[in-house]
N, C-alpha and C. Protein backbone atom coordinates (compact mmCIF):
# COMPACT_ATOMS: atom_id res chain seq x y z
N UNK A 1 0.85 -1.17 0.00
CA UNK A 1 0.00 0.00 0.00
C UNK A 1 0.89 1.23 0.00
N UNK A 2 0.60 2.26 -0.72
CA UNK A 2 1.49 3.74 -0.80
C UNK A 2 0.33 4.30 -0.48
N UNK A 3 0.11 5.31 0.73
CA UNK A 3 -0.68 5.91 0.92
C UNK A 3 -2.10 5.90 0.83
N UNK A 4 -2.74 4.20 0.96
CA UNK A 4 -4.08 4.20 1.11
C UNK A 4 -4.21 3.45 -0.35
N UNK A 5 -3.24 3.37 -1.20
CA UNK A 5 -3.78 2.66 -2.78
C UNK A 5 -2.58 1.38 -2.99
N UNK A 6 -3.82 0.71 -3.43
CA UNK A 6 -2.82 -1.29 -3.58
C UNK A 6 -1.48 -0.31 -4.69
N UNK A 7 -0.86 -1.08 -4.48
CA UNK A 7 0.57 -0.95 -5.66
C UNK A 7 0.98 -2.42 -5.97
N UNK A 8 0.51 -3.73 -5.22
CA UNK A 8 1.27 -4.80 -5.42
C UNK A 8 0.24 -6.10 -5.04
N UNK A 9 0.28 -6.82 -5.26
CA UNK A 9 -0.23 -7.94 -4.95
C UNK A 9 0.00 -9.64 -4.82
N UNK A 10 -0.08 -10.03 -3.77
CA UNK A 10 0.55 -11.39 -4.17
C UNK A 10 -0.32 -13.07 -3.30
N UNK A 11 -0.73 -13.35 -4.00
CA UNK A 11 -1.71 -14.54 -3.63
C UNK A 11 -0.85 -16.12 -3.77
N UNK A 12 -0.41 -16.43 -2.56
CA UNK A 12 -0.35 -18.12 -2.06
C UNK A 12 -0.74 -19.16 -3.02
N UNK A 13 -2.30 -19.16 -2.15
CA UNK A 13 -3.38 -19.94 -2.49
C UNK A 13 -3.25 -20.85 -1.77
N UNK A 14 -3.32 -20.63 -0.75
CA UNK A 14 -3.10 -21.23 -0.06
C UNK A 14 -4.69 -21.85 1.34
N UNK A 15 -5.03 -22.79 0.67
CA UNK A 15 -6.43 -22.55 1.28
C UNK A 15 -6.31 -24.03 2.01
N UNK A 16 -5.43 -24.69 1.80
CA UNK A 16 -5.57 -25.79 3.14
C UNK A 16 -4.29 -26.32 3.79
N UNK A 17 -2.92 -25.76 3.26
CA UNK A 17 -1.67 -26.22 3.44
C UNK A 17 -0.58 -24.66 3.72
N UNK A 18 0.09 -24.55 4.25
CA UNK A 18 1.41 -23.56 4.08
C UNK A 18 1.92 -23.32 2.93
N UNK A 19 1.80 -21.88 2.45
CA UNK A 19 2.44 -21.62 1.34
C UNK A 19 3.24 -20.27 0.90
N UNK A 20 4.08 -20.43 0.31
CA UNK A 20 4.95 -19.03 0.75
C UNK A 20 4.64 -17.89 -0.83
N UNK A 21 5.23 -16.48 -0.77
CA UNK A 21 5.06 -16.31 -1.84
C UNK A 21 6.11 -14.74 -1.69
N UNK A 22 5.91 -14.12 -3.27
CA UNK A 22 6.27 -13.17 -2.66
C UNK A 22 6.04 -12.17 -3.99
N UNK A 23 6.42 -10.58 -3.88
CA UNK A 23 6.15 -9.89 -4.53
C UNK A 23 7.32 -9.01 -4.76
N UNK A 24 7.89 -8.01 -5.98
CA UNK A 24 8.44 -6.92 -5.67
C UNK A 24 7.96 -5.69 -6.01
N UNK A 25 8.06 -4.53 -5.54
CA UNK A 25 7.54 -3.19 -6.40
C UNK A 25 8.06 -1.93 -5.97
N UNK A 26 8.62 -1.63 -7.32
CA UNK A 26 9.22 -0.11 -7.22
C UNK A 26 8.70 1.00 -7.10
N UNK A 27 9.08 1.93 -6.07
CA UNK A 27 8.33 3.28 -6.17
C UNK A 27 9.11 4.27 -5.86
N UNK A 28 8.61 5.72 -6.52
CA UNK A 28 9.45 6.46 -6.34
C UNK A 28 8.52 7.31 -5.20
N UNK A 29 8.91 7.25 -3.88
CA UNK A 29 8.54 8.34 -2.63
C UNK A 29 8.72 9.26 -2.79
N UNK A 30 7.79 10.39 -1.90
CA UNK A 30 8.12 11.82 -1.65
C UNK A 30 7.84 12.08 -0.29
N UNK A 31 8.80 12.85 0.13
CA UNK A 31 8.59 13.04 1.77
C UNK A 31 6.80 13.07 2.21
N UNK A 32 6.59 11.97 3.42
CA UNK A 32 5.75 12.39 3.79
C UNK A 32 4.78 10.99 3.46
N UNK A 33 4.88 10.22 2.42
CA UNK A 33 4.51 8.85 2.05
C UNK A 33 4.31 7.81 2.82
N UNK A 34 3.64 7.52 2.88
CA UNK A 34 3.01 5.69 3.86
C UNK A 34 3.30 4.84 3.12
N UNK A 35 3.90 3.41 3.25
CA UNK A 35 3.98 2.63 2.92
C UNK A 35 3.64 1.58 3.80
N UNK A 36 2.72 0.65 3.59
CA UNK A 36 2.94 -0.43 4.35
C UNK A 36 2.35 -2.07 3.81
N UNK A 37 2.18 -3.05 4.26
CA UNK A 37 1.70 -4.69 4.13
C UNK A 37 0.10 -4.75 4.90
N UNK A 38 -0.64 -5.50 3.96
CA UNK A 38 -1.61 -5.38 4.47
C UNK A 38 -2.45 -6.99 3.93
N UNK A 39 -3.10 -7.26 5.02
CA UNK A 39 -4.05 -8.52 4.37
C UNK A 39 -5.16 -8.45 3.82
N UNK A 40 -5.37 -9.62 2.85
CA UNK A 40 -7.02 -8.87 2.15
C UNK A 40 -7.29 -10.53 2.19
N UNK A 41 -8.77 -10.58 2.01
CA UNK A 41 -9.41 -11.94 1.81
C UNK A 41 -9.80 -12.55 2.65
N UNK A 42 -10.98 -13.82 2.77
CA UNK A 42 -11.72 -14.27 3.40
C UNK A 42 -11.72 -15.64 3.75
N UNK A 43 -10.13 -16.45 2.85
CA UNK A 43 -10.07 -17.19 2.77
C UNK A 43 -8.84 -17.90 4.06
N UNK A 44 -8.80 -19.17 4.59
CA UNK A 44 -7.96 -19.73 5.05
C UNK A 44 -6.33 -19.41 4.37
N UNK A 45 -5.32 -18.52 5.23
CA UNK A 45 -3.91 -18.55 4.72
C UNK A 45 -4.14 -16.82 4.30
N UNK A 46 -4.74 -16.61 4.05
CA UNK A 46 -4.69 -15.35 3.29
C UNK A 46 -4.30 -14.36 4.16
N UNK A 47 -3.68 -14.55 5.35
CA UNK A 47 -2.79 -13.15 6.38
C UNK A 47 -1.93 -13.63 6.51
N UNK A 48 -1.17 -11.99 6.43
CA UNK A 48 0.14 -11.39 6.72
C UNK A 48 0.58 -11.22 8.17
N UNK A 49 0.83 -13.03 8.58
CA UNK A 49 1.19 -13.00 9.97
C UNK A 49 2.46 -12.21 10.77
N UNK A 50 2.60 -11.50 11.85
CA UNK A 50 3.70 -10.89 12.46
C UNK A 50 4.72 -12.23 13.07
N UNK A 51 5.77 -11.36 12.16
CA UNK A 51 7.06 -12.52 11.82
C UNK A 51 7.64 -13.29 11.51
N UNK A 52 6.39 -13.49 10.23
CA UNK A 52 6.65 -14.30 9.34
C UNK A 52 6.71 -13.44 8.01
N UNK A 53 5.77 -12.14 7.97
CA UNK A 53 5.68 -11.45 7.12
C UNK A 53 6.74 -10.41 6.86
N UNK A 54 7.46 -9.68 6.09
CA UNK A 54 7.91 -8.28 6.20
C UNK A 54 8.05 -7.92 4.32
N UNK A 55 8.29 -6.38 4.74
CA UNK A 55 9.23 -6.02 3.35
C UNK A 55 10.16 -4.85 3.49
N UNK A 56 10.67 -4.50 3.11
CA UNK A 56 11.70 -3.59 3.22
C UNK A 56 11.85 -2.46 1.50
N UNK A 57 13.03 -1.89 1.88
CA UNK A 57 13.38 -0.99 1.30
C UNK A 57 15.23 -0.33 1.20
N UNK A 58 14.90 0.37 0.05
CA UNK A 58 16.57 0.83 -0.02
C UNK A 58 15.95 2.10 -0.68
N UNK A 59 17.15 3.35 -0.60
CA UNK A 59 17.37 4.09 -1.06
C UNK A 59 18.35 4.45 -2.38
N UNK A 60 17.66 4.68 -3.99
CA UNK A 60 18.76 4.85 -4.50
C UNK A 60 19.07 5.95 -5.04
């Protein structure tokens, strides 16, 4: 999420077993920007558990 709008998406499918996945996406910030991970869906697996989940960043 950048400030309240999806930028990325990434689905498992994980609806009866452990499954890993992952995403990348570039953006260019401006002071003052939110970024963060967020869960969506109704299904079994579909959250972004704490500490299993993260993402990060660099400056270039």
């Amino acid at each position: 999420m950048l400030n309240g709008n999806v930028v990325g998406r990434s689905h498992p499918n994980a609806a009866t077993t452990n499954r890993a996945a992952s995403s990348s996406v570039v953006l260019q910030l401006k002071k003052g920007d939110k970024t963060w991970i967020e869960p969506k869906g109704s299904l079994t697996g579909q959250h972004a558990y704490a500490g299993w989940s993260f993402y990060s960043g660099y400056r270039l």
